[in-house]
Protein backbone atom coordinates (compact mmCIF):
# COMPACT_ATOMS: atom_id res chain seq x y z
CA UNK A 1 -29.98 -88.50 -82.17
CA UNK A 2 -29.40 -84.80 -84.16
CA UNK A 3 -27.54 -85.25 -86.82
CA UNK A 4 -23.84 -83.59 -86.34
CA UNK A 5 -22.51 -80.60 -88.68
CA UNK A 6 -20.62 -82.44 -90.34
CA UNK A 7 -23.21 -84.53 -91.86
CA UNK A 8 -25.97 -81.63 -92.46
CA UNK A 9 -22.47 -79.82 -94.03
CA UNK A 10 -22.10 -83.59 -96.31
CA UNK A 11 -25.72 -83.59 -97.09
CA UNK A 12 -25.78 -80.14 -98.44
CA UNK A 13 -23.33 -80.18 -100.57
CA UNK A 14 -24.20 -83.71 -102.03
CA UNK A 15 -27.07 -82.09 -102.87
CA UNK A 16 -26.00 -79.45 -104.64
CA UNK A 17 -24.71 -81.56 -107.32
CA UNK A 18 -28.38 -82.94 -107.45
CA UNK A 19 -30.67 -79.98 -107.77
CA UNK A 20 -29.46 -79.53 -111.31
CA UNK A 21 -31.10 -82.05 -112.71
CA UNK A 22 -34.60 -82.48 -110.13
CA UNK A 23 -37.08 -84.01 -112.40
CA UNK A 24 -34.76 -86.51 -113.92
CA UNK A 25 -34.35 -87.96 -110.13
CA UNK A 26 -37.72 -87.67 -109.02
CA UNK A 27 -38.32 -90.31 -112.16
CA UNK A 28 -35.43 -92.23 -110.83
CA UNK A 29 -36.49 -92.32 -107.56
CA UNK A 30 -39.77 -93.59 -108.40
CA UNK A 31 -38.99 -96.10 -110.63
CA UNK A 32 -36.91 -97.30 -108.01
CA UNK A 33 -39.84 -96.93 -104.97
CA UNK A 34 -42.43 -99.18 -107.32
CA UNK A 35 -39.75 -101.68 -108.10
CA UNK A 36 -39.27 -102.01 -104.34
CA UNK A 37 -43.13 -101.58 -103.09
CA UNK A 38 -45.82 -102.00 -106.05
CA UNK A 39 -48.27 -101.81 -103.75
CA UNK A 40 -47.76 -98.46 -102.72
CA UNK A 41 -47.79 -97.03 -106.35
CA UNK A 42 -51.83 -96.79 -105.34
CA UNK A 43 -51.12 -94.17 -102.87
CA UNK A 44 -49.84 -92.10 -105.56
CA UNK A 45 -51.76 -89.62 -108.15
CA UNK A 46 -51.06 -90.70 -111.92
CA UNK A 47 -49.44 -87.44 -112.12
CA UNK A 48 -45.92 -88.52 -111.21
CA UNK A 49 -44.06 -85.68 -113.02
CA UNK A 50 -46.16 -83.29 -110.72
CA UNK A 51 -45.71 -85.62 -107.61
CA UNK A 52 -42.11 -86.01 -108.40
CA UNK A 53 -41.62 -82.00 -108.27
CA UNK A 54 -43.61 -81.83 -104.86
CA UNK A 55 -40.94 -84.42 -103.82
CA UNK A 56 -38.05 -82.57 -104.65
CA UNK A 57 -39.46 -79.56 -103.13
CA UNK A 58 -39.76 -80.95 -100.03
CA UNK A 59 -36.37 -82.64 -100.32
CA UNK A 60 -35.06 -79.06 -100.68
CA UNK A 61 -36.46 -78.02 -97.81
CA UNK A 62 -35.57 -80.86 -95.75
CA UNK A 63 -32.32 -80.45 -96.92
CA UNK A 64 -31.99 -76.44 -96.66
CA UNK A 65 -33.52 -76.74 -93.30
CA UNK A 66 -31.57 -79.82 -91.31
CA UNK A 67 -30.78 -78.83 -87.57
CA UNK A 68 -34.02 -76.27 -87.41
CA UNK A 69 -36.64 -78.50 -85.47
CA UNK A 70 -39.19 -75.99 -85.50
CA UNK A 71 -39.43 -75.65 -88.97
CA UNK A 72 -38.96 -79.30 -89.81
CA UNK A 73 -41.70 -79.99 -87.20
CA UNK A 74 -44.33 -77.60 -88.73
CA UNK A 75 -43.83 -78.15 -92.23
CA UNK A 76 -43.04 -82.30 -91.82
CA UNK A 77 -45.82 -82.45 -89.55
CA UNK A 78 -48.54 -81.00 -91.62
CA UNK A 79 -46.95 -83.52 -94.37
CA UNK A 80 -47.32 -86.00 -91.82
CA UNK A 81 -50.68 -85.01 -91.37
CA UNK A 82 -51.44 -85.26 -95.10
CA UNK A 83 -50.19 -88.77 -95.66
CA UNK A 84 -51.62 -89.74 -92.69
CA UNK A 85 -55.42 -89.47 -93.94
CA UNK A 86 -54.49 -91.01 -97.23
CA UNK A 87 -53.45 -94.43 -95.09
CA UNK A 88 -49.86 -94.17 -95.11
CA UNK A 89 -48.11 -96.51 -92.16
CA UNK A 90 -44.74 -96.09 -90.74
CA UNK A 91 -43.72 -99.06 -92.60
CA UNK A 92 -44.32 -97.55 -95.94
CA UNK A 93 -40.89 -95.09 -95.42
CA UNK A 94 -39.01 -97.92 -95.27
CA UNK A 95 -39.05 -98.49 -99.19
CA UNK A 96 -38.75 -94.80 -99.79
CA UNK A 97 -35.47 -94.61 -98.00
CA UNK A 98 -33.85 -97.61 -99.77
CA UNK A 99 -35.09 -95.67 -102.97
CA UNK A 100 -33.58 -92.14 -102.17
CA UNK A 101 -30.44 -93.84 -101.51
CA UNK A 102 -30.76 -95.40 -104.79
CA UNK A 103 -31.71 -92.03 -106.56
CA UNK A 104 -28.79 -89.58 -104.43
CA UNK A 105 -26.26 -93.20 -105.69
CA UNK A 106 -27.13 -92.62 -108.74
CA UNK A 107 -26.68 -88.86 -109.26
CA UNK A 108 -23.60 -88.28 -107.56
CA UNK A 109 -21.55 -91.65 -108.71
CA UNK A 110 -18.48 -91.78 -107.24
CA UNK A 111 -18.97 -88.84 -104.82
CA UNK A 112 -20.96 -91.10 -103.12
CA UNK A 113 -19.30 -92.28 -100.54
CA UNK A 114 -20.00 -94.26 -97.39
CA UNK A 115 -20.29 -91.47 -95.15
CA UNK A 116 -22.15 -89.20 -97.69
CA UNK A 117 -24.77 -92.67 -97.73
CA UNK A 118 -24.46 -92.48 -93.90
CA UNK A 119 -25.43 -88.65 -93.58
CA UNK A 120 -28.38 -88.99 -96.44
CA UNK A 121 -29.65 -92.07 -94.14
CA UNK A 122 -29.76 -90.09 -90.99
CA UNK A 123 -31.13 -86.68 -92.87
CA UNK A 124 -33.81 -89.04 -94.16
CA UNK A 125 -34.45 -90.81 -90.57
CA UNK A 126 -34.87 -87.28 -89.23
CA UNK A 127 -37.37 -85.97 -91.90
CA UNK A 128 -38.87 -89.41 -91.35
CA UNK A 129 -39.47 -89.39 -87.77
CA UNK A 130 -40.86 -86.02 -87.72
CA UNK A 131 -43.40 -87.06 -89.92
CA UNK A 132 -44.71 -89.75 -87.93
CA UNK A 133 -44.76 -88.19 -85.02
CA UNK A 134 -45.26 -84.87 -85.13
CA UNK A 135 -48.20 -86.03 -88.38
CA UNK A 136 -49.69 -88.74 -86.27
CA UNK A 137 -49.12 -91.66 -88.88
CA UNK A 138 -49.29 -94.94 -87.38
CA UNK A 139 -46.94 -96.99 -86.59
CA UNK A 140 -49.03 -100.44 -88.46
């Protein structure tokens, strides 16, 4: 299901308040994937400053672009595509979810509400999807 305007308008502005400090979530967020799944840590470069800045880059743009299916679809899907040949399941977004919520907790305390959680969780499921499909990872 698309997400409404309301939630793309909840998601934008909660992330406003968490562009200003990017690399210090992208270390948050990570910390909080490998605590969740250390056995997808292997997936990753040992460049995790570097990887964490990709990350946030294509948060912005998931973000900035919520609602435009034709640009989520060609830039998600060639993501898709990417993790794809490096052996990355469906499966392994589940982690990463519980760990952006984790991170977007974190950085906006108690503007985080349960609808902002709700709209972040269905922004996420979106970019999500796309990937898989539209980047042909498998589902196992």
């Amino acid at each position: 299901m698309p997400m409404s305007a309301a939630d793309i308008e909840l998601v934008q502005r909660s992330f406003a308040h968490v562009r200003a400090e990017l690399e210090t979530h992208s270390d948050v967020f990570y910390a909080a994937l490998f605590e969740r799944a250390p056995n997808l840590r292997d997936l990753f470069r040992e460049d995790l400053e570097g990887q964490g800045m990709k990350f946030m880059t294509t948060l912005r743009f998931v973000v900035s672009n919520l609602g435009d299916h034709a640009a989520m679809d060609d830039k998600l899907g060639r993501l898709g595509e990417a993790h794809a040949s490096l052996g990355v399941k469906a499966a392994d977004f589940d982690p990463m979810e519980d760990a952006l919520i984790d991170t977007i907790r974190n950085a906006l305390q108690e503007l985080f509400t349960p609808q902002v959680e709700a709209a972040w969780r269905s922004a996420y499921g979106e970019a999500r999807d796309t990937m898989v499909r539209v980047g042909g990872i498998a589902n196992q």
